[in-house]
Protein backbone atom coordinates (compact mmCIF):
# COMPACT_ATOMS: atom_id res chain seq x y z
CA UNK A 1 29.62 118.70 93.10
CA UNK A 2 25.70 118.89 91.72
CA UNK A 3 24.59 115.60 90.57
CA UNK A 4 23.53 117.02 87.70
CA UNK A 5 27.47 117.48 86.40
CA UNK A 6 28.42 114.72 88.41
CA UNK A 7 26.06 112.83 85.75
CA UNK A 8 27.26 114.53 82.91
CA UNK A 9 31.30 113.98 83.82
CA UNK A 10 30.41 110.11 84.26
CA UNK A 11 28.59 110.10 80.65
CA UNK A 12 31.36 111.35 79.06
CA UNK A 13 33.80 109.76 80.42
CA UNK A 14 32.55 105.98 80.15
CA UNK A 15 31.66 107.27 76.39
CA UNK A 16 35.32 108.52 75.79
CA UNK A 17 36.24 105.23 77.31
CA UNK A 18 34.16 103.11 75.11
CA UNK A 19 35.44 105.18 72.02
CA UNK A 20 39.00 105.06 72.71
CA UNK A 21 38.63 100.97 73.68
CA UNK A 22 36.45 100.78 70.42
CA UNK A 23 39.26 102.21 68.43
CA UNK A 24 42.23 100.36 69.85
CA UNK A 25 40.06 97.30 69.10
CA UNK A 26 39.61 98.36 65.45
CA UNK A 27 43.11 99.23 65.19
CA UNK A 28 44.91 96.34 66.83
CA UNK A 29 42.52 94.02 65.67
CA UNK A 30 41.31 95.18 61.94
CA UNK A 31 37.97 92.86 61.77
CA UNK A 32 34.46 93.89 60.79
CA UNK A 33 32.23 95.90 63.65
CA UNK A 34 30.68 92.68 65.24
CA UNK A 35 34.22 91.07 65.28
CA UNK A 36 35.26 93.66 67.25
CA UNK A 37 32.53 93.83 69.32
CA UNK A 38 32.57 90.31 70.38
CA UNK A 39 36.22 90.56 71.16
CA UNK A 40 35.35 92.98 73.32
C-alpha cells in the first residue's frame, strides 16, 4: 500500500471514529458541545 492512501485510510478512519464517539456522546449524554467534549 502507497503511503499516500495509507494516509488517507488513517484520516478517515480516526475522523469516522471521532464522529461516531462524538455522537454517542451527544446521544447518551444530551449536554451542550463543551459538556460533551470534556466528558470525552
Amino acid at each position: 500500500m502507497q503511503p499516500i492512501s495509507k494516509g488517507v485510510w488513517l484520516c478517515i478512519l480516526s475522523q469516522s471514529l471521532f464522529g461516531i464517539m462524538y455522537l454517542f456522546s451527544a446521544w447518551m449524554l444530551p449536554l451542550s458541545g463543551t459538556d460533551v467534549l470534556s466528558c470525552v
